[in-house]
C-alpha atoms as a PDB file:
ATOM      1  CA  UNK A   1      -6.911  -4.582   9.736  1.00  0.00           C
ATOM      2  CA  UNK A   2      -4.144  -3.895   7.381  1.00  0.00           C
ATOM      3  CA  UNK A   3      -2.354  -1.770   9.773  1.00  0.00           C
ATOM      4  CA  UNK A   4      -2.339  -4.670  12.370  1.00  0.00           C
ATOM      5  CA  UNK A   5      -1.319  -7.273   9.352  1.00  0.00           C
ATOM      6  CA  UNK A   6       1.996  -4.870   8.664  1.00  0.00           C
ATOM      7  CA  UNK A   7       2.307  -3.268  11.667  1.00  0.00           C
ATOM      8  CA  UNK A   8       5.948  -5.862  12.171  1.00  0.00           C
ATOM      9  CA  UNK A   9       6.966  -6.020   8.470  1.00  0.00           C
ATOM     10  CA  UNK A  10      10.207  -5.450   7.688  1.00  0.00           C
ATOM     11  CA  UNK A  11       9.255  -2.841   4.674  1.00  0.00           C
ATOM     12  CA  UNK A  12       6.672  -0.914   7.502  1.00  0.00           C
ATOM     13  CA  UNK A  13       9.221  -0.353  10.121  1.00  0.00           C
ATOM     14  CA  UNK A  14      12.247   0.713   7.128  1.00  0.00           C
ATOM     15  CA  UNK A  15       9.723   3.454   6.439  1.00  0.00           C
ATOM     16  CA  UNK A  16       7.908   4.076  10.111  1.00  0.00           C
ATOM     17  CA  UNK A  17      10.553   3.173  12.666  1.00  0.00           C
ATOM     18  CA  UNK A  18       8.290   4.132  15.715  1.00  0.00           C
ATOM     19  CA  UNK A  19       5.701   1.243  16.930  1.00  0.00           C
ATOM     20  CA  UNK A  20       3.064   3.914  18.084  1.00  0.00           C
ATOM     21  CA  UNK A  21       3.317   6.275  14.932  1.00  0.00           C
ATOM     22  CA  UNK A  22       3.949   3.482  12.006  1.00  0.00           C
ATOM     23  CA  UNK A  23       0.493   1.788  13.031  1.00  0.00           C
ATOM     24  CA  UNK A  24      -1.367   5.410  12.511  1.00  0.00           C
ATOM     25  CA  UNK A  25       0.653   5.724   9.606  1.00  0.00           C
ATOM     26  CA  UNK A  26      -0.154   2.650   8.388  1.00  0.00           C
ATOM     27  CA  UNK A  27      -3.480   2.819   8.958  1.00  0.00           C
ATOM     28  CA  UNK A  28      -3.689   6.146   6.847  1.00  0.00           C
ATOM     29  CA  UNK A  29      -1.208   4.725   3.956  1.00  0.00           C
ATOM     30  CA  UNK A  30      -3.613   1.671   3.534  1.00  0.00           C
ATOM     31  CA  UNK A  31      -6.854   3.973   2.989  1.00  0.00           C
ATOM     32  CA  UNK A  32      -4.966   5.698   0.294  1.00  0.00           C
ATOM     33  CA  UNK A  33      -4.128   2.170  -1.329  1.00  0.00           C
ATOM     34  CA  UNK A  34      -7.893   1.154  -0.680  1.00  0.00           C
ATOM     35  CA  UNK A  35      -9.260   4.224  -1.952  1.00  0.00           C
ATOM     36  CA  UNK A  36      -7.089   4.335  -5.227  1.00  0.00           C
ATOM     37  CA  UNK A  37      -7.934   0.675  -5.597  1.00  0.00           C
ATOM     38  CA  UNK A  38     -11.894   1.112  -5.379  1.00  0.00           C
ATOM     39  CA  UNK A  39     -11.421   3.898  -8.224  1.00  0.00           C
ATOM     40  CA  UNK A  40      -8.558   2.451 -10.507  1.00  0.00           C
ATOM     41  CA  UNK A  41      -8.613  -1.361  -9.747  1.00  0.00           C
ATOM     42  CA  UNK A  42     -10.660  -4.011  -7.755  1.00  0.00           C
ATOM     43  CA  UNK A  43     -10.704  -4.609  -3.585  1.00  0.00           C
ATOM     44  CA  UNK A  44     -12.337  -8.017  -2.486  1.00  0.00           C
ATOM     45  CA  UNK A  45     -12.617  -8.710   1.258  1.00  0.00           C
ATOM     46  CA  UNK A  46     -13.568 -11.412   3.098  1.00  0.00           C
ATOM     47  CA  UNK A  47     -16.742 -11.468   5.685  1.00  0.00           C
ATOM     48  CA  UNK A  48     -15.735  -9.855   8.643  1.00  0.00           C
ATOM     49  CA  UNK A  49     -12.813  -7.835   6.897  1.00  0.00           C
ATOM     50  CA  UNK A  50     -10.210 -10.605   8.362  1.00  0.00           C
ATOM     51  CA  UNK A  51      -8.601 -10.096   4.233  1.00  0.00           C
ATOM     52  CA  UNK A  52      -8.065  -7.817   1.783  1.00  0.00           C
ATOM     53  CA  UNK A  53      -6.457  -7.829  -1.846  1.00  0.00           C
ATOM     54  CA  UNK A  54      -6.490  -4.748  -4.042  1.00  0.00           C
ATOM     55  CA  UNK A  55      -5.725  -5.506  -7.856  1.00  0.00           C
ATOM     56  CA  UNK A  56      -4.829  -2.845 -10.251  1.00  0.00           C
ATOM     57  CA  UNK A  57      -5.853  -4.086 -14.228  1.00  0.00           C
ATOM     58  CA  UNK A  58      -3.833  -4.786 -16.911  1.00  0.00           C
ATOM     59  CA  UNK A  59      -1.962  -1.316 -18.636  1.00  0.00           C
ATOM     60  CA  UNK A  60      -2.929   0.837 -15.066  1.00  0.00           C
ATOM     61  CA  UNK A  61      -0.492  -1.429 -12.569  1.00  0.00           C
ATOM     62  CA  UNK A  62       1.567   1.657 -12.108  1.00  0.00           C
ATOM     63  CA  UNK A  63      -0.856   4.108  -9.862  1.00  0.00           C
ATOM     64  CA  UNK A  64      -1.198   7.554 -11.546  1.00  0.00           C
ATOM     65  CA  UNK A  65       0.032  11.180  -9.665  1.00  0.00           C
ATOM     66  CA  UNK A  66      -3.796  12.244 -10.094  1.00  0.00           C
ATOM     67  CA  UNK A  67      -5.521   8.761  -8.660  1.00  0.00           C
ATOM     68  CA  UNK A  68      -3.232   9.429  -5.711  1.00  0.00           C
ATOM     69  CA  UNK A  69      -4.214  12.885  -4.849  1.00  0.00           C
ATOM     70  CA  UNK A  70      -7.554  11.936  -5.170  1.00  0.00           C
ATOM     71  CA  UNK A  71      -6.921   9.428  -2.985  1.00  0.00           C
ATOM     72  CA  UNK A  72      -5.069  11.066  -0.491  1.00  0.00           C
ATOM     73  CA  UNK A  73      -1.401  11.306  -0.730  1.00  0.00           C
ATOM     74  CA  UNK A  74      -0.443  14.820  -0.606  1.00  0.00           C
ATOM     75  CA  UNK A  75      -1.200  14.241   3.085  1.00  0.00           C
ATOM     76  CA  UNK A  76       1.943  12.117   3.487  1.00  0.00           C
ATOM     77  CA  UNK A  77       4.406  14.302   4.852  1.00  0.00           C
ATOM     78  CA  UNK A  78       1.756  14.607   7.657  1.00  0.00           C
ATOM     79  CA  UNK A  79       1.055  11.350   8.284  1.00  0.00           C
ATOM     80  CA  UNK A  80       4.637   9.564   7.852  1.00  0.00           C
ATOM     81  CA  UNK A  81       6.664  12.452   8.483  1.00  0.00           C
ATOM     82  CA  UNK A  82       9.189  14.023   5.783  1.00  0.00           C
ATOM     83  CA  UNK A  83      11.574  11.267   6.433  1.00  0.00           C
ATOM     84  CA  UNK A  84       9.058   8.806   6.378  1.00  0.00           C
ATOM     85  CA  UNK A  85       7.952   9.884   2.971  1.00  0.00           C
ATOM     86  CA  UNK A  86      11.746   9.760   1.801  1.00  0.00           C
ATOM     87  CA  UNK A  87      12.384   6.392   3.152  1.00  0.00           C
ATOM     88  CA  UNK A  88       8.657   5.187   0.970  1.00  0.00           C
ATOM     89  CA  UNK A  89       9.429   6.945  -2.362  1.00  0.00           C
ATOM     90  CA  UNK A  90      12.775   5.278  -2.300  1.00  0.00           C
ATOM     91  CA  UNK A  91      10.994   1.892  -1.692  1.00  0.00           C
ATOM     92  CA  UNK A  92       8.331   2.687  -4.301  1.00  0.00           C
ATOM     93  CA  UNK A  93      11.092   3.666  -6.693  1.00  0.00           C
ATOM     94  CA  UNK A  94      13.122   0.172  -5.875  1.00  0.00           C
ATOM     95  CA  UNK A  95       9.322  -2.024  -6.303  1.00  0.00           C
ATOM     96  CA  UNK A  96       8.378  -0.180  -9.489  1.00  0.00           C
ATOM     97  CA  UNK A  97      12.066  -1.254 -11.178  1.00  0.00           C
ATOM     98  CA  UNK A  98      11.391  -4.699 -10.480  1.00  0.00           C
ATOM     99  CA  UNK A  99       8.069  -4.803 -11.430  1.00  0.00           C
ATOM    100  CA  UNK A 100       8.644  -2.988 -14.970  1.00  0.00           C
ATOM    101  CA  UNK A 101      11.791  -6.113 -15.379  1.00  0.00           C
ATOM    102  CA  UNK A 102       9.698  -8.671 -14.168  1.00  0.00           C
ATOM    103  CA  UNK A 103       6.207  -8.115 -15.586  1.00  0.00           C
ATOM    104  CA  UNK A 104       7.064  -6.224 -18.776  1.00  0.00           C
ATOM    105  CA  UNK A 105       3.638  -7.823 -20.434  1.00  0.00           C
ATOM    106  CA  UNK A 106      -0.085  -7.156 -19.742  1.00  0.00           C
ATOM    107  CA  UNK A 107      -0.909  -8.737 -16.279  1.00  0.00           C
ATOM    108  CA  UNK A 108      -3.263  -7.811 -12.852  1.00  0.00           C
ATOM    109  CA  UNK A 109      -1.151  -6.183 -10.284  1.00  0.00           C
ATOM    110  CA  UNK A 110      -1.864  -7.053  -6.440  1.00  0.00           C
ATOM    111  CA  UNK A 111      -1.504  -3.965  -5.016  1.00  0.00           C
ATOM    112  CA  UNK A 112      -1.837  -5.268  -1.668  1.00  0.00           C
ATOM    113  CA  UNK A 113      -2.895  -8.660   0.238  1.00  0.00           C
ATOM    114  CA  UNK A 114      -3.241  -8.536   3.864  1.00  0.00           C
ATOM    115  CA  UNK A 115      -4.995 -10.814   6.558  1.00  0.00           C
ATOM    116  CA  UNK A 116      -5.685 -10.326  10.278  1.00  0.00           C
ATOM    117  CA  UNK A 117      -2.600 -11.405  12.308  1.00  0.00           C
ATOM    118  CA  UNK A 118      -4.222 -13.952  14.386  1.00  0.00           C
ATOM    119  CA  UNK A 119      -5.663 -15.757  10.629  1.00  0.00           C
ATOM    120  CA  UNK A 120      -2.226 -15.518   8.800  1.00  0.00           C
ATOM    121  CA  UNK A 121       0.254 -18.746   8.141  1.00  0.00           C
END
Protein backbone atom coordinates (compact mmCIF):
# COMPACT_ATOMS: atom_id res chain seq x y z
CA UNK A 1 0.00 0.00 0.00
CA UNK A 2 2.72 2.40 0.74
CA UNK A 3 4.50 1.66 -2.37
CA UNK A 4 1.32 2.55 -4.43
CA UNK A 5 0.75 5.83 -2.02
CA UNK A 6 4.56 7.07 -3.15
CA UNK A 7 4.98 5.36 -6.07
CA UNK A 8 4.55 9.41 -7.98
CA UNK A 9 6.17 11.46 -5.18
CA UNK A 10 8.50 13.76 -6.03
CA UNK A 11 11.13 12.50 -3.15
CA UNK A 12 10.43 8.53 -4.61
CA UNK A 13 11.27 9.21 -8.15
CA UNK A 14 14.63 11.78 -7.00
CA UNK A 15 15.80 8.53 -5.45
CA UNK A 16 14.16 5.62 -7.91
CA UNK A 17 13.90 7.26 -11.31
CA UNK A 18 12.52 4.03 -13.03
CA UNK A 19 8.51 3.44 -12.67
CA UNK A 20 8.95 -0.46 -12.69
CA UNK A 21 12.02 -0.64 -10.22
CA UNK A 22 11.08 2.44 -7.70
CA UNK A 23 7.67 0.57 -6.86
CA UNK A 24 9.82 -2.77 -5.85
CA UNK A 25 12.05 -0.52 -4.24
CA UNK A 26 9.60 1.11 -2.54
CA UNK A 27 7.89 -1.62 -1.52
CA UNK A 28 11.16 -3.06 0.16
CA UNK A 29 12.22 0.56 1.69
CA UNK A 30 8.73 0.74 3.43
CA UNK A 31 9.14 -2.83 5.21
CA UNK A 32 12.36 -1.58 6.58
CA UNK A 33 10.50 1.66 7.92
CA UNK A 34 7.60 -0.71 9.17
CA UNK A 35 9.81 -3.12 10.67
CA UNK A 36 12.07 -0.52 12.55
CA UNK A 37 8.85 1.16 13.57
CA UNK A 38 7.16 -2.08 15.17
CA UNK A 39 10.58 -2.46 17.23
CA UNK A 40 11.61 1.26 18.04
CA UNK A 41 8.28 3.23 17.72
CA UNK A 42 4.47 2.65 17.13
CA UNK A 43 2.57 1.60 13.52
CA UNK A 44 -1.34 2.07 13.59
CA UNK A 45 -3.29 1.04 10.47
CA UNK A 46 -6.54 1.35 9.51
CA UNK A 47 -9.03 -1.80 8.70
CA UNK A 48 -8.24 -2.99 5.49
CA UNK A 49 -4.58 -1.47 5.51
CA UNK A 50 -6.00 1.60 3.24
CA UNK A 51 -3.40 3.84 6.10
CA UNK A 52 -0.49 3.68 7.83
CA UNK A 53 1.52 6.06 10.29
CA UNK A 54 4.71 4.93 11.98
CA UNK A 55 5.76 7.19 15.06
CA UNK A 56 9.14 7.06 16.54
CA UNK A 57 8.98 8.35 20.63
CA UNK A 58 10.32 11.13 22.12
CA UNK A 59 14.61 11.01 22.49
CA UNK A 60 14.65 7.85 19.60
CA UNK A 61 13.21 10.16 16.46
CA UNK A 62 16.55 9.69 14.84
CA UNK A 63 16.55 5.72 13.77
CA UNK A 64 19.70 3.97 15.13
CA UNK A 65 22.58 2.10 12.60
CA UNK A 66 21.68 -1.20 14.66
CA UNK A 67 17.55 -0.87 14.48
CA UNK A 68 18.23 -0.55 10.76
CA UNK A 69 20.22 -3.61 10.17
CA UNK A 70 17.91 -5.39 12.07
CA UNK A 71 15.48 -4.15 10.06
CA UNK A 72 16.87 -4.59 6.87
CA UNK A 73 18.97 -1.95 5.36
CA UNK A 74 22.21 -3.38 4.51
CA UNK A 75 20.13 -4.80 1.65
CA UNK A 76 19.86 -1.36 0.03
CA UNK A 77 22.37 -1.30 -2.50
CA UNK A 78 20.36 -4.35 -3.78
CA UNK A 79 17.19 -3.14 -3.73
CA UNK A 80 17.69 0.70 -4.86
CA UNK A 81 20.79 0.26 -6.60
CA UNK A 82 24.21 2.07 -5.51
CA UNK A 83 22.97 5.25 -6.96
CA UNK A 84 19.77 4.88 -5.54
CA UNK A 85 21.23 4.54 -2.11
CA UNK A 86 23.41 7.79 -2.82
CA UNK A 87 20.58 9.81 -4.02
CA UNK A 88 18.50 8.51 -0.27
CA UNK A 89 21.41 9.12 2.16
CA UNK A 90 21.72 12.55 0.70
CA UNK A 91 17.92 13.06 1.27
CA UNK A 92 18.11 11.48 4.74
CA UNK A 93 21.07 13.72 5.49
CA UNK A 94 19.00 17.01 4.12
CA UNK A 95 15.50 15.67 6.44
CA UNK A 96 17.58 14.92 9.54
CA UNK A 97 19.12 18.83 9.41
CA UNK A 98 15.79 20.15 9.40
CA UNK A 99 14.38 18.08 11.78
CA UNK A 100 17.31 18.59 14.49
CA UNK A 101 16.51 22.89 13.66
CA UNK A 102 13.01 22.47 13.77
CA UNK A 103 12.20 20.04 16.59
CA UNK A 104 15.21 20.60 18.85
CA UNK A 105 12.79 19.57 22.03
CA UNK A 106 11.24 16.22 23.08
CA UNK A 107 8.40 15.41 20.54
CA UNK A 108 6.82 12.01 18.53
CA UNK A 109 8.31 11.75 15.15
CA UNK A 110 5.97 10.48 12.16
CA UNK A 111 8.14 8.45 10.47
CA UNK A 112 5.80 7.88 7.78
CA UNK A 113 1.92 8.49 6.87
CA UNK A 114 0.63 6.97 3.82
CA UNK A 115 -2.97 6.15 2.44
CA UNK A 116 -4.17 4.13 -0.56
CA UNK A 117 -4.18 6.37 -3.69
CA UNK A 118 -7.72 6.01 -4.56
CA UNK A 119 -8.62 7.26 -0.43
CA UNK A 120 -6.11 10.24 -0.42
CA UNK A 121 -7.24 14.20 -0.72
Amino acid sequence: MLARAFQDDPTSIFIVPEAKRRFVALSWSFGVIIRYGLSHGEVYTTAGLKGIACWLPPGRTSPTAWGLLRAGIYLAPFKVGLAGVARMLAFVQYTDRVHEIRAPFPHWYLAVLGVEPVRQG
